[in-house]
C-alpha atoms as a PDB file:
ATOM      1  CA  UNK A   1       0.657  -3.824 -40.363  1.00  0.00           C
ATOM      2  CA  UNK A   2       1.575  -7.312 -39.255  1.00  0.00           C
ATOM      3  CA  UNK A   3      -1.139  -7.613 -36.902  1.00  0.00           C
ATOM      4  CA  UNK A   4      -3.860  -6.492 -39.543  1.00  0.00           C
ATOM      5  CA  UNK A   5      -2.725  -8.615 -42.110  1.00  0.00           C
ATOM      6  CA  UNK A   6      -3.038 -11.554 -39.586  1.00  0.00           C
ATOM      7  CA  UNK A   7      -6.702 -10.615 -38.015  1.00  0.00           C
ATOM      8  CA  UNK A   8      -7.530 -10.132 -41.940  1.00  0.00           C
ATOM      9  CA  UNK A   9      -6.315 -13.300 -43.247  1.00  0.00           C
ATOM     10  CA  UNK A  10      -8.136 -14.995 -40.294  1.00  0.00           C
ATOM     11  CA  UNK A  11     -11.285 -13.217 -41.351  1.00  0.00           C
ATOM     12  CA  UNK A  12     -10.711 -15.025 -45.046  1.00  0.00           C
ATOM     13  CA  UNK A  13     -10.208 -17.995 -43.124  1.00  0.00           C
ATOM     14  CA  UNK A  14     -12.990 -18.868 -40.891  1.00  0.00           C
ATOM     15  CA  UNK A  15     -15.418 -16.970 -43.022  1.00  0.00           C
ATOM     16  CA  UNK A  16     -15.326 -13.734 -41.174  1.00  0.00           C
ATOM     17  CA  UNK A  17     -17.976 -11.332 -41.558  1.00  0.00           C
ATOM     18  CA  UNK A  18     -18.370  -7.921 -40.429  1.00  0.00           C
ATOM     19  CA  UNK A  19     -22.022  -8.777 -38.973  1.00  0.00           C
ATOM     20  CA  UNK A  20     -20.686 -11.050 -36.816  1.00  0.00           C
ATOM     21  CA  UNK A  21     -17.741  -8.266 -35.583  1.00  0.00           C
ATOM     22  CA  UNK A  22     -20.474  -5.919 -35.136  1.00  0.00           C
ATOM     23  CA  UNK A  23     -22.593  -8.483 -32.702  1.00  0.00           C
ATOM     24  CA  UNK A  24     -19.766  -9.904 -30.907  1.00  0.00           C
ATOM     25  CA  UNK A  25     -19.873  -8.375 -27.329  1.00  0.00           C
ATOM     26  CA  UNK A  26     -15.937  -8.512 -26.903  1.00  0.00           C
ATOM     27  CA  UNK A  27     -14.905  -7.149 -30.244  1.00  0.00           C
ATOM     28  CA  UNK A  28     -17.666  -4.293 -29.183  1.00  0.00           C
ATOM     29  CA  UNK A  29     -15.266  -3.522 -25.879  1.00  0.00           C
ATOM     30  CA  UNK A  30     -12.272  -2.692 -28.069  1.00  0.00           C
ATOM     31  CA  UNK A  31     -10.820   0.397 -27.009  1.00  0.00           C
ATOM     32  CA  UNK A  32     -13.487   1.178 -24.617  1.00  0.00           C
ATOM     33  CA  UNK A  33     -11.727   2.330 -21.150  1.00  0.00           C
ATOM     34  CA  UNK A  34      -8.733   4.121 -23.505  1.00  0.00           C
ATOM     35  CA  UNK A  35     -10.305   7.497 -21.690  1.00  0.00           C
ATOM     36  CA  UNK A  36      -9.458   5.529 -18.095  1.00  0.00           C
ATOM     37  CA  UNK A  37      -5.891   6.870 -18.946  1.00  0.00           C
ATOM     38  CA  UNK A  38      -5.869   9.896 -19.845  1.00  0.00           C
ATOM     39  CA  UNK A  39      -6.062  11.696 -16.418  1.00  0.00           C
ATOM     40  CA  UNK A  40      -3.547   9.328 -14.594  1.00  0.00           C
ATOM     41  CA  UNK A  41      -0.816   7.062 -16.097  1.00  0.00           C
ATOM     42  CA  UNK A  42      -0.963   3.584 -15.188  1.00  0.00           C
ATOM     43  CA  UNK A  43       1.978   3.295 -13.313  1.00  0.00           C
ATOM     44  CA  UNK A  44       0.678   5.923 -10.530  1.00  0.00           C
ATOM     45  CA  UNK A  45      -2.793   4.169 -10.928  1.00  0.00           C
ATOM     46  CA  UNK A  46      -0.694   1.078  -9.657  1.00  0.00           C
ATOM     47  CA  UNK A  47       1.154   2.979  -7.224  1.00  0.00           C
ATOM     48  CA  UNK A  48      -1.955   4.585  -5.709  1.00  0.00           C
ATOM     49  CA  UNK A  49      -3.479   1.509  -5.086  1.00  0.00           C
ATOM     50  CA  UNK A  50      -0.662  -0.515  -3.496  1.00  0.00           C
ATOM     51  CA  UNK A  51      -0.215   2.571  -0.959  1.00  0.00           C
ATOM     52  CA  UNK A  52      -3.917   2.230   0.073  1.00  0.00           C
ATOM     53  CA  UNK A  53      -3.790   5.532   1.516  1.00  0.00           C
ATOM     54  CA  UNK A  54      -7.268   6.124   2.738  1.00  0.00           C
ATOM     55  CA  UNK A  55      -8.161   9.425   4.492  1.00  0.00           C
ATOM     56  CA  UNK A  56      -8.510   8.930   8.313  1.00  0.00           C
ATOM     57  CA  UNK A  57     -11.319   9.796   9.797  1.00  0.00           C
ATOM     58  CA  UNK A  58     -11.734  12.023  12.253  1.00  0.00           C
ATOM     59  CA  UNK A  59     -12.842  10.783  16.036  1.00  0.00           C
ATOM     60  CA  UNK A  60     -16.273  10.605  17.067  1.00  0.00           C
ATOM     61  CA  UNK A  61     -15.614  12.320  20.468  1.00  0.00           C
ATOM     62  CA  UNK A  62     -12.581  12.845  22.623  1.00  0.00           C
ATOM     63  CA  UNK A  63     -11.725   9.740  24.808  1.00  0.00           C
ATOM     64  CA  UNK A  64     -11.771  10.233  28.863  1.00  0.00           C
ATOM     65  CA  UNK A  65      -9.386   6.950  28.768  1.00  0.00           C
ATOM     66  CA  UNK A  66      -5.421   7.896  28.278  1.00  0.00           C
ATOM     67  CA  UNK A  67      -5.169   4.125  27.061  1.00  0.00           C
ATOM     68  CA  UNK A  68      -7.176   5.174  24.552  1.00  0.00           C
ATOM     69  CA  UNK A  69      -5.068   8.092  22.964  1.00  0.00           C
ATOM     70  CA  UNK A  70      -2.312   5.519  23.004  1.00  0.00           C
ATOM     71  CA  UNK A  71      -2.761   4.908  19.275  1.00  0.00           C
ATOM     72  CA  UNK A  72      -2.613   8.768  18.533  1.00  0.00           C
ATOM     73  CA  UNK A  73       0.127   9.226  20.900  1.00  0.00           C
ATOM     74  CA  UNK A  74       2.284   6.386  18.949  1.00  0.00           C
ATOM     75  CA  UNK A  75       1.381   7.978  15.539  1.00  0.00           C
ATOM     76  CA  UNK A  76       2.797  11.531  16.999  1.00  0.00           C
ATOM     77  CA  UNK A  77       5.975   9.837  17.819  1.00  0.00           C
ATOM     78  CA  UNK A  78       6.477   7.691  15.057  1.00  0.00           C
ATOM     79  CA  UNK A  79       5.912  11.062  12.788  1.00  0.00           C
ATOM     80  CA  UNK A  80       8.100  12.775  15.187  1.00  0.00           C
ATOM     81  CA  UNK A  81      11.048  10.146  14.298  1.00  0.00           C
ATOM     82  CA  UNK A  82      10.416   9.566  10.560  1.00  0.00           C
ATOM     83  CA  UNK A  83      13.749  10.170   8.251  1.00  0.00           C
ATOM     84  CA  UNK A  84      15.879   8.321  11.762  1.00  0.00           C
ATOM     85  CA  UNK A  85      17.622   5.066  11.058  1.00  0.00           C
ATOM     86  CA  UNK A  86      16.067   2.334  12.655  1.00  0.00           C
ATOM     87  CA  UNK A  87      17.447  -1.529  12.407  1.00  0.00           C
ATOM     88  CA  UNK A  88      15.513  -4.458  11.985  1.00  0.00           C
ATOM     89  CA  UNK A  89      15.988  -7.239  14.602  1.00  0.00           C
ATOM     90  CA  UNK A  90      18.206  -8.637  12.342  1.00  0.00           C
ATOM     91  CA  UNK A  91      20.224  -5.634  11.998  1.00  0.00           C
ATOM     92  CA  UNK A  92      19.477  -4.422   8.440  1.00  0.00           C
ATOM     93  CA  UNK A  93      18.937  -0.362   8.742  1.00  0.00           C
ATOM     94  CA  UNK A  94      16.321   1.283   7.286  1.00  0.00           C
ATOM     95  CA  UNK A  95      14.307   4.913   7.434  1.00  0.00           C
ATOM     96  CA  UNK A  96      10.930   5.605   7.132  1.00  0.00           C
ATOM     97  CA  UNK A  97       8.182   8.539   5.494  1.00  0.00           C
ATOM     98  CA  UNK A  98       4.878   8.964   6.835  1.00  0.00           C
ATOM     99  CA  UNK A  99       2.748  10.038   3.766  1.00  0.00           C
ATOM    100  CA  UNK A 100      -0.949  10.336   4.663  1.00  0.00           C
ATOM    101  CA  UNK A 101      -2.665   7.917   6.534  1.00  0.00           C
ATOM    102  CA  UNK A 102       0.398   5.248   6.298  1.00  0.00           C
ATOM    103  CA  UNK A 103       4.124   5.033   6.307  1.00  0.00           C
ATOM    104  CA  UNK A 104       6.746   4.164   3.550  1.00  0.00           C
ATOM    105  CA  UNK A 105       9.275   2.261   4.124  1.00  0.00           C
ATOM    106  CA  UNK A 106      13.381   2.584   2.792  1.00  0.00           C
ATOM    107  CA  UNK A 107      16.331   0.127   2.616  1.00  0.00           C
ATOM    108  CA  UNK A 108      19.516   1.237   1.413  1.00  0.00           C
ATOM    109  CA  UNK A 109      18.005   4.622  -0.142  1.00  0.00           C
ATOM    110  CA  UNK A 110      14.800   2.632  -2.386  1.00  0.00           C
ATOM    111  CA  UNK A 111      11.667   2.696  -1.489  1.00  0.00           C
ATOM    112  CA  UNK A 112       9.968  -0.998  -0.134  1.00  0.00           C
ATOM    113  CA  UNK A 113       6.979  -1.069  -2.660  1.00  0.00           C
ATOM    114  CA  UNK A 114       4.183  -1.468  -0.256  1.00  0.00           C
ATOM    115  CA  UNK A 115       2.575   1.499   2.505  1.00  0.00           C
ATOM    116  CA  UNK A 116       1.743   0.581   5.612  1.00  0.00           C
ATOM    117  CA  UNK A 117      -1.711   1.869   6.267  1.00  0.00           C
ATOM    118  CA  UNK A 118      -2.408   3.208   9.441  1.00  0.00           C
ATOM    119  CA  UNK A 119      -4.942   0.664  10.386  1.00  0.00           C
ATOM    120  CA  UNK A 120      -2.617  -2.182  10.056  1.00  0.00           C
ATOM    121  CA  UNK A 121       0.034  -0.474  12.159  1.00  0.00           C
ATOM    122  CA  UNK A 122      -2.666   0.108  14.879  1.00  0.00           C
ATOM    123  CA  UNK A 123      -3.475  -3.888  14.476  1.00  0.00           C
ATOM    124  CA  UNK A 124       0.389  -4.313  15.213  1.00  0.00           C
ATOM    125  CA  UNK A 125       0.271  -1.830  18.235  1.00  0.00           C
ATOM    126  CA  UNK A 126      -2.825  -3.073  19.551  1.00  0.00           C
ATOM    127  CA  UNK A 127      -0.462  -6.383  20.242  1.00  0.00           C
ATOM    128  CA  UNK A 128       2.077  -5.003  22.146  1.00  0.00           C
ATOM    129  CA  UNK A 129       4.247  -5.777  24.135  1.00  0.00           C
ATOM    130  CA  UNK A 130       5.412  -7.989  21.487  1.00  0.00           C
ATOM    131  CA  UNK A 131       8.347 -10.366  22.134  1.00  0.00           C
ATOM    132  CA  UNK A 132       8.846 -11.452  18.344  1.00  0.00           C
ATOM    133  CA  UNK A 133       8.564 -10.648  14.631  1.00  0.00           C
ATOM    134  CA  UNK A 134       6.203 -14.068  14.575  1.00  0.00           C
ATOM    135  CA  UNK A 135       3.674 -12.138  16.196  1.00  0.00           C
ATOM    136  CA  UNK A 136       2.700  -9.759  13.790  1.00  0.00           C
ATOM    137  CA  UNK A 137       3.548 -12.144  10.310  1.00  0.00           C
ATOM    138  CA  UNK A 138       0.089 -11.636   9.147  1.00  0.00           C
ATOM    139  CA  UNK A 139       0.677  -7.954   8.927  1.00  0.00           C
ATOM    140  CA  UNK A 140       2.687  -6.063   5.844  1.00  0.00           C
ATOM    141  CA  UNK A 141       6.225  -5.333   6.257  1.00  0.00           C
ATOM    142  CA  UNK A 142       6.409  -7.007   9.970  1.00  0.00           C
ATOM    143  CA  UNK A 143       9.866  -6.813  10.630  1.00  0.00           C
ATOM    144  CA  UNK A 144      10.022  -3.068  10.000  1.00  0.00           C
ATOM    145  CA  UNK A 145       6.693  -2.478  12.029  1.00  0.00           C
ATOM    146  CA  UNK A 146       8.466  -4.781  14.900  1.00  0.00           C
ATOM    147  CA  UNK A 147      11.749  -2.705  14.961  1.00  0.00           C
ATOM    148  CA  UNK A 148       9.956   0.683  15.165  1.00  0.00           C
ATOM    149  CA  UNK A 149       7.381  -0.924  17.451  1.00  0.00           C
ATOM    150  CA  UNK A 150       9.733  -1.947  19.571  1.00  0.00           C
ATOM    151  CA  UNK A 151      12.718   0.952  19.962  1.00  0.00           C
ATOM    152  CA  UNK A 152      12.619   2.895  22.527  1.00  0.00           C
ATOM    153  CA  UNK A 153      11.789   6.101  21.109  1.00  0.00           C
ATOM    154  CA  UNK A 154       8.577   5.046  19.873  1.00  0.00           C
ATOM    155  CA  UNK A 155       7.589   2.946  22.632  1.00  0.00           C
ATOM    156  CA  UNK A 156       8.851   5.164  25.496  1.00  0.00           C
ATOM    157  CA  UNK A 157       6.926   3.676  28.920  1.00  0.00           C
ATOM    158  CA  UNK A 158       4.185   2.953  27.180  1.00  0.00           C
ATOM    159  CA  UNK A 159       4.293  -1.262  27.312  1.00  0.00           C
END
């Protein structure tokens, strides 16, 4: 009520017309994209986009190299350790859910609000052995990827 009294008494004002309403390109977008939200609330629209979970596709042909099944033979034991506590080089704990093509991360029970696609932790692997956290800054959630990088039961004799 407020608002239409105050988009109506602008009208009066600057000598609204409905013409000019009916031309005006951004008056003519009003409500357009309500239908956008129907299917999926916004708030998992938000969340599906921050986890960038993007299928992975599958490999072209099966590699002769064993250094070359290293990623896939990280990603099996990461999976195989998911729900373990795990602590940061700084010693904060934390746990982790693979979901998809990426990995969730948990301090103290809540959810850190970002998934780690798989491609970035592959970018992180592909730098190992790392000796510090400052090596992988440019990637999301470093010091998590660095402490699971890094333990032994991911890492095994691998580097």
């Amino acid at each position: 009520m407020i608002a239409e009294y105050k988009t109506s008494s602008l009208r009066r004002e600057e000598g609204w017309n409905e013409a000019a309403e009916a031309n005006d390109p951004v008056l003519a977008m009003l409500g357009v994209g309500r239908q956008l939200w129907e299917s999926e609330p916004g708030d998992r629209f938000v969340e599906r986009l921050r986890s960038e979970d993007l299928p992975v596709p599958p490999p072209a042909q099966r590699p002769s190299n064993p250094a070359e099944n290293l990623p896939e033979a990280v990603w099996r034991r990461v999976a195989a350790h998911q729900g373990e506590k795990f602590k940061t080089v700084t010693g904060l704990p934390f746990t982790f859910e693979m979901e998809g093509a990426g990995i969730w991360f948990f301090r103290d029970g809540k959810r850190i609000n970002r998934k780690l696609t798989r491609k970035q932790f592959e970018v992180a692997l592909s730098r190992c052995p790392l000796k510090s956290t400052t090596e992988i800054n440019d990637l999301m959630d470093y010091p998590y990827v660095f402490a699971v990088l890094m333990d032994r039961r991911i890492r095994e004799q691998a580097w």
